[in-house]
C-alpha atoms as a PDB file:
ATOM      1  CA  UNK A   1      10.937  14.340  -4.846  1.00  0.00           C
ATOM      2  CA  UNK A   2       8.719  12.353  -2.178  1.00  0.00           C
ATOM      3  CA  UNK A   3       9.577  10.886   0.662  1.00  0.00           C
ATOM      4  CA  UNK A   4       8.186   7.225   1.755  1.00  0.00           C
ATOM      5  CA  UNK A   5       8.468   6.042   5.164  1.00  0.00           C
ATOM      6  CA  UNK A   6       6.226   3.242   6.074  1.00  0.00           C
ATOM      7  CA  UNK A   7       5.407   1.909   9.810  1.00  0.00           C
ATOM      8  CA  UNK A   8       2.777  -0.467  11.353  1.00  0.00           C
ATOM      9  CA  UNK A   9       4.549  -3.575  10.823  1.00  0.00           C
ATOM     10  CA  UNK A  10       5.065  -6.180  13.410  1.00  0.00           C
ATOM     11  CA  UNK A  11       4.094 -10.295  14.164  1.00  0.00           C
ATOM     12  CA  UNK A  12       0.987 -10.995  14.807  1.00  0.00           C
ATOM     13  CA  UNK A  13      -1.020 -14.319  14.957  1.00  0.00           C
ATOM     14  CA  UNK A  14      -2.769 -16.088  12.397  1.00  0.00           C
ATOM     15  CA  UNK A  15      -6.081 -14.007  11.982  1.00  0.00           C
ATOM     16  CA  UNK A  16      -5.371 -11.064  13.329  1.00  0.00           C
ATOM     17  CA  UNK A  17      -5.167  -7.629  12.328  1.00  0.00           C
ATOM     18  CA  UNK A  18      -2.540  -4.686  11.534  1.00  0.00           C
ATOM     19  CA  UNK A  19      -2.860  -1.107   9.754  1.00  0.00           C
ATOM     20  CA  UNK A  20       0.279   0.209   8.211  1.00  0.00           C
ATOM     21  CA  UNK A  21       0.992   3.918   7.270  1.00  0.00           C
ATOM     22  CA  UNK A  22       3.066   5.324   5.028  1.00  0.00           C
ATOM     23  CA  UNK A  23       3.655   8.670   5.689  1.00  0.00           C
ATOM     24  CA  UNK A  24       4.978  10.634   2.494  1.00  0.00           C
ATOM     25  CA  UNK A  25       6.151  14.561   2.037  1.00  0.00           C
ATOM     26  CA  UNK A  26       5.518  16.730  -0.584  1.00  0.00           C
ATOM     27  CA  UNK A  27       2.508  19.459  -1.196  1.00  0.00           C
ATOM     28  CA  UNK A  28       1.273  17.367  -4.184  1.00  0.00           C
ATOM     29  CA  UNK A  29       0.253  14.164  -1.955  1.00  0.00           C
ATOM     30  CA  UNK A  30      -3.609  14.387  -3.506  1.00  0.00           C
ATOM     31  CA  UNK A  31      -2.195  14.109  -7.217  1.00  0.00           C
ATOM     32  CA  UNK A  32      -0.261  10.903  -6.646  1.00  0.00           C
ATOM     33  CA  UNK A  33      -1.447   7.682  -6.907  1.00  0.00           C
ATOM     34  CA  UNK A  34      -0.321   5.906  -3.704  1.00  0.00           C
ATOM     35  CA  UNK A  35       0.135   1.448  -3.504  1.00  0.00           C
ATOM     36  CA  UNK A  36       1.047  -1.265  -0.821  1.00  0.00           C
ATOM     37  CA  UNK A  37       3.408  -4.215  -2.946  1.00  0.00           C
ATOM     38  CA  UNK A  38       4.633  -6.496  -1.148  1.00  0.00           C
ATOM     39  CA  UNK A  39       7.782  -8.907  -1.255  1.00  0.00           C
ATOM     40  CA  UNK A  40       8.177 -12.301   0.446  1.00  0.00           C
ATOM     41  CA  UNK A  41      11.425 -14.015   0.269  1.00  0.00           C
ATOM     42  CA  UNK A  42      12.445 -15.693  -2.760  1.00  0.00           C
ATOM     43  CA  UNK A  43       9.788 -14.246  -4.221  1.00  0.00           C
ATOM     44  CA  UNK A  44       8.444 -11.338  -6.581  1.00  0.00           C
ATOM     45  CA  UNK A  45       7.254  -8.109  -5.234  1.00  0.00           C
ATOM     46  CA  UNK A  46       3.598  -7.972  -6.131  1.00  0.00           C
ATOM     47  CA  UNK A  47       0.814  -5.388  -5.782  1.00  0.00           C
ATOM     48  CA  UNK A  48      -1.451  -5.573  -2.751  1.00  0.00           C
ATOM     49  CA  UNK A  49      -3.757  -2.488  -3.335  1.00  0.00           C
ATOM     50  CA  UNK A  50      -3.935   1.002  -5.067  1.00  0.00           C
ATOM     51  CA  UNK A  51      -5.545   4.300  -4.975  1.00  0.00           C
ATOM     52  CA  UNK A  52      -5.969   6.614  -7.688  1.00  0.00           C
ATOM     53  CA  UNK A  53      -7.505   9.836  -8.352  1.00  0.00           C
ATOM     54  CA  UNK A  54     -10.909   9.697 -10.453  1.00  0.00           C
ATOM     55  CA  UNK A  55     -10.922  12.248 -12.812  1.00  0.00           C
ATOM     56  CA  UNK A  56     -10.772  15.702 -10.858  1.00  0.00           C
ATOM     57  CA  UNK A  57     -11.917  16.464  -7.463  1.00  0.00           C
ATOM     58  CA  UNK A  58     -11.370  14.142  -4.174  1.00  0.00           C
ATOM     59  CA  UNK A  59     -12.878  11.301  -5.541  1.00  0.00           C
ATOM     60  CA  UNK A  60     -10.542   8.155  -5.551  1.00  0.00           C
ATOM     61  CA  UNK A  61     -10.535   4.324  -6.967  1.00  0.00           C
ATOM     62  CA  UNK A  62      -9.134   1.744  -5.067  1.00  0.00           C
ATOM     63  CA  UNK A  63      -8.442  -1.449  -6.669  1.00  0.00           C
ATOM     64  CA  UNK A  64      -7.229  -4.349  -4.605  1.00  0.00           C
ATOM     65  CA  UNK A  65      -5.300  -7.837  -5.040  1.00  0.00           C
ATOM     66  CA  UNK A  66      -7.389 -10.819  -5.556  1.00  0.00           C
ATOM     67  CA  UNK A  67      -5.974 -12.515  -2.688  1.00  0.00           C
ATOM     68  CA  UNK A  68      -6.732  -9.504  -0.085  1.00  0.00           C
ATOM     69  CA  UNK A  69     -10.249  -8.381  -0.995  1.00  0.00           C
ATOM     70  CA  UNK A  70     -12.444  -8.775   1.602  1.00  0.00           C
ATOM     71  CA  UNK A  71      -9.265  -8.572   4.139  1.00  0.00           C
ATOM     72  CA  UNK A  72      -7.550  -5.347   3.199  1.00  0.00           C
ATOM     73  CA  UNK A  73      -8.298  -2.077   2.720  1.00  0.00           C
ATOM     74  CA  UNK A  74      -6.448   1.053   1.712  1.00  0.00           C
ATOM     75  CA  UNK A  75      -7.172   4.627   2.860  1.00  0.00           C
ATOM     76  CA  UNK A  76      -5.637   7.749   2.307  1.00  0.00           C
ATOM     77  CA  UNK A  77      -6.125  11.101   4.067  1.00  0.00           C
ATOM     78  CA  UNK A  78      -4.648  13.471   1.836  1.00  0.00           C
ATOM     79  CA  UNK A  79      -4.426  16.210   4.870  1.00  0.00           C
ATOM     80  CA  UNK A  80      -1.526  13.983   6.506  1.00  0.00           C
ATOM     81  CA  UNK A  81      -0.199  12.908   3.627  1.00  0.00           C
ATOM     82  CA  UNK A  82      -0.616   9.558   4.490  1.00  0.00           C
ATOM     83  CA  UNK A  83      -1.940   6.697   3.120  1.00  0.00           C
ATOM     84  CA  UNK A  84      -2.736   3.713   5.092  1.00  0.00           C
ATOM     85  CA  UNK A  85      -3.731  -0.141   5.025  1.00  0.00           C
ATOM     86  CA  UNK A  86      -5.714  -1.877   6.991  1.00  0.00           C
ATOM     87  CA  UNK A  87      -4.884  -5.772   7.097  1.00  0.00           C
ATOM     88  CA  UNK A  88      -7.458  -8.161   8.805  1.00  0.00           C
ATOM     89  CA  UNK A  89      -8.181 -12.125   9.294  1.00  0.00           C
ATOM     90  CA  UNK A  90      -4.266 -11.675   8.502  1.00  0.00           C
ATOM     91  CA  UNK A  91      -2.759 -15.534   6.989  1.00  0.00           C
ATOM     92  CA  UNK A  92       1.125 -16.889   7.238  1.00  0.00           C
ATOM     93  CA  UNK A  93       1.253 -16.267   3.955  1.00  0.00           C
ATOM     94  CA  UNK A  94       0.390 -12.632   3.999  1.00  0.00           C
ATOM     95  CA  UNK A  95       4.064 -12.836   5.678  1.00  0.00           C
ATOM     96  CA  UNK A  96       6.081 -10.374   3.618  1.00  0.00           C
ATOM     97  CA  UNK A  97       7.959  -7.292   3.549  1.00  0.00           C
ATOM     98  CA  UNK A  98       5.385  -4.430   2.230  1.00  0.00           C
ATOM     99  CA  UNK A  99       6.610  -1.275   0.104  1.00  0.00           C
ATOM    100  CA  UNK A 100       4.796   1.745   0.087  1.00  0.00           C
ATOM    101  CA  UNK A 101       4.732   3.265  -3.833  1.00  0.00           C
ATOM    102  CA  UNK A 102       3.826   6.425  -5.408  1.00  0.00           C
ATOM    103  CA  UNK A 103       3.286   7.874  -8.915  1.00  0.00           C
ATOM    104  CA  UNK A 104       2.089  10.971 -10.620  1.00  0.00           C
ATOM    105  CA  UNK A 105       1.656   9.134 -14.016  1.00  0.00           C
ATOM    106  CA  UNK A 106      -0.204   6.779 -12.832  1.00  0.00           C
ATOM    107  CA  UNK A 107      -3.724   5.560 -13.896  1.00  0.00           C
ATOM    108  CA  UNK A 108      -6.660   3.054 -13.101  1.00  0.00           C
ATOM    109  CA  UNK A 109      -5.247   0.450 -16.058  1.00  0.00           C
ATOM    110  CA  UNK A 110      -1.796   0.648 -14.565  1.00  0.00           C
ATOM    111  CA  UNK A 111      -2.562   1.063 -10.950  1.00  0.00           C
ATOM    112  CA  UNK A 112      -1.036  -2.773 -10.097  1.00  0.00           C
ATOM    113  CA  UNK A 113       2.324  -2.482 -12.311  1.00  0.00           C
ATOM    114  CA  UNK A 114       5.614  -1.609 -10.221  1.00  0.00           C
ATOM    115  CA  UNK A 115       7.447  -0.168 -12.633  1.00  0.00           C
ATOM    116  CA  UNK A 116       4.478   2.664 -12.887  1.00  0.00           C
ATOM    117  CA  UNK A 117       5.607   3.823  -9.450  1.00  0.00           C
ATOM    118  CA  UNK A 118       7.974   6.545  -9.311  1.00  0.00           C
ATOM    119  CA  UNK A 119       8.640   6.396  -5.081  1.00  0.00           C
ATOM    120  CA  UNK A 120       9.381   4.180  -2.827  1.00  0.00           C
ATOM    121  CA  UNK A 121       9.459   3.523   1.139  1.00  0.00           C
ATOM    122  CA  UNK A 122      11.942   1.576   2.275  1.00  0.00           C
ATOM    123  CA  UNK A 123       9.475  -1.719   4.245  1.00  0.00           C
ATOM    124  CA  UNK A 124       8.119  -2.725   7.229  1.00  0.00           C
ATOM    125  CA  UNK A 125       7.842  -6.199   7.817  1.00  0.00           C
ATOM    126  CA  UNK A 126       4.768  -8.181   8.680  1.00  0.00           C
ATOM    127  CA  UNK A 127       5.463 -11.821  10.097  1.00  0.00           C
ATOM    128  CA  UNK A 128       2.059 -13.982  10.680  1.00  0.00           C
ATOM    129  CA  UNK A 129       2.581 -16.704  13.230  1.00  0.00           C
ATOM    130  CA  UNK A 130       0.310 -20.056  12.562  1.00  0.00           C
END
């Protein structure tokens, strides 16, 4: 079992900047693949960004939503167990709830599909203010 709790969300104006964490438990933090989805109402939840292991060793791929890259970036630091995102030149529309996911199963060609996530935190909301 892991354990998702996510923080770091808050309002903030139009254009500027937040990092979320999600802190997780468990001794196996390094072999999961950890995401940021996110859910705005009346909408889907979709996938913001991912990180998953590359082959053995610490090396890691991060693969991000069209609609964030160049504004977001994930992190993890596998020592805290905690992977993070780092949201800049934030938009109203980036105005969402975000989930914090992880999997053991998953891989670079199925790093942005929910169901491929075993774990999940329970949200912190991010409200951008025009």
């Amino acid at each position: 079992q892991v354990q998702l709790i996510e923080s770091g969300g808050e309002l903030v104006q139009a254009g500027g900047s937040l990092r979320l964490s999600c802190a997780a438990s468990g001794r196996t933090f390094s072999n999961y693949a950890m995401a940021w989805f996110r859910q705005a109402p009346g909408k889907e939840r979709e996938f913001v960004s991912a990180t998953v292991r590359w082959r053995s060793g610490n090396t890691y791929y991060a693969e991000d939503a069209d609609f964030v890259k160049g504004r977001f970036t994930i992190s993890r630091d596998n020592a805290k167990t905690t992977v993070y995102l780092q949201m800049n030149s934030l938009k109203p529309e980036d105005t969402a709830v975000y989930y914090c996911a992880a999997g053991v199963k998953v891989t670079i060609p199925t790093m942005k599909i929910l169901r491929e996530y075993d774990y999940w935190g329970q949200g912190t909301q991010v409200t951008v203010s025009s």
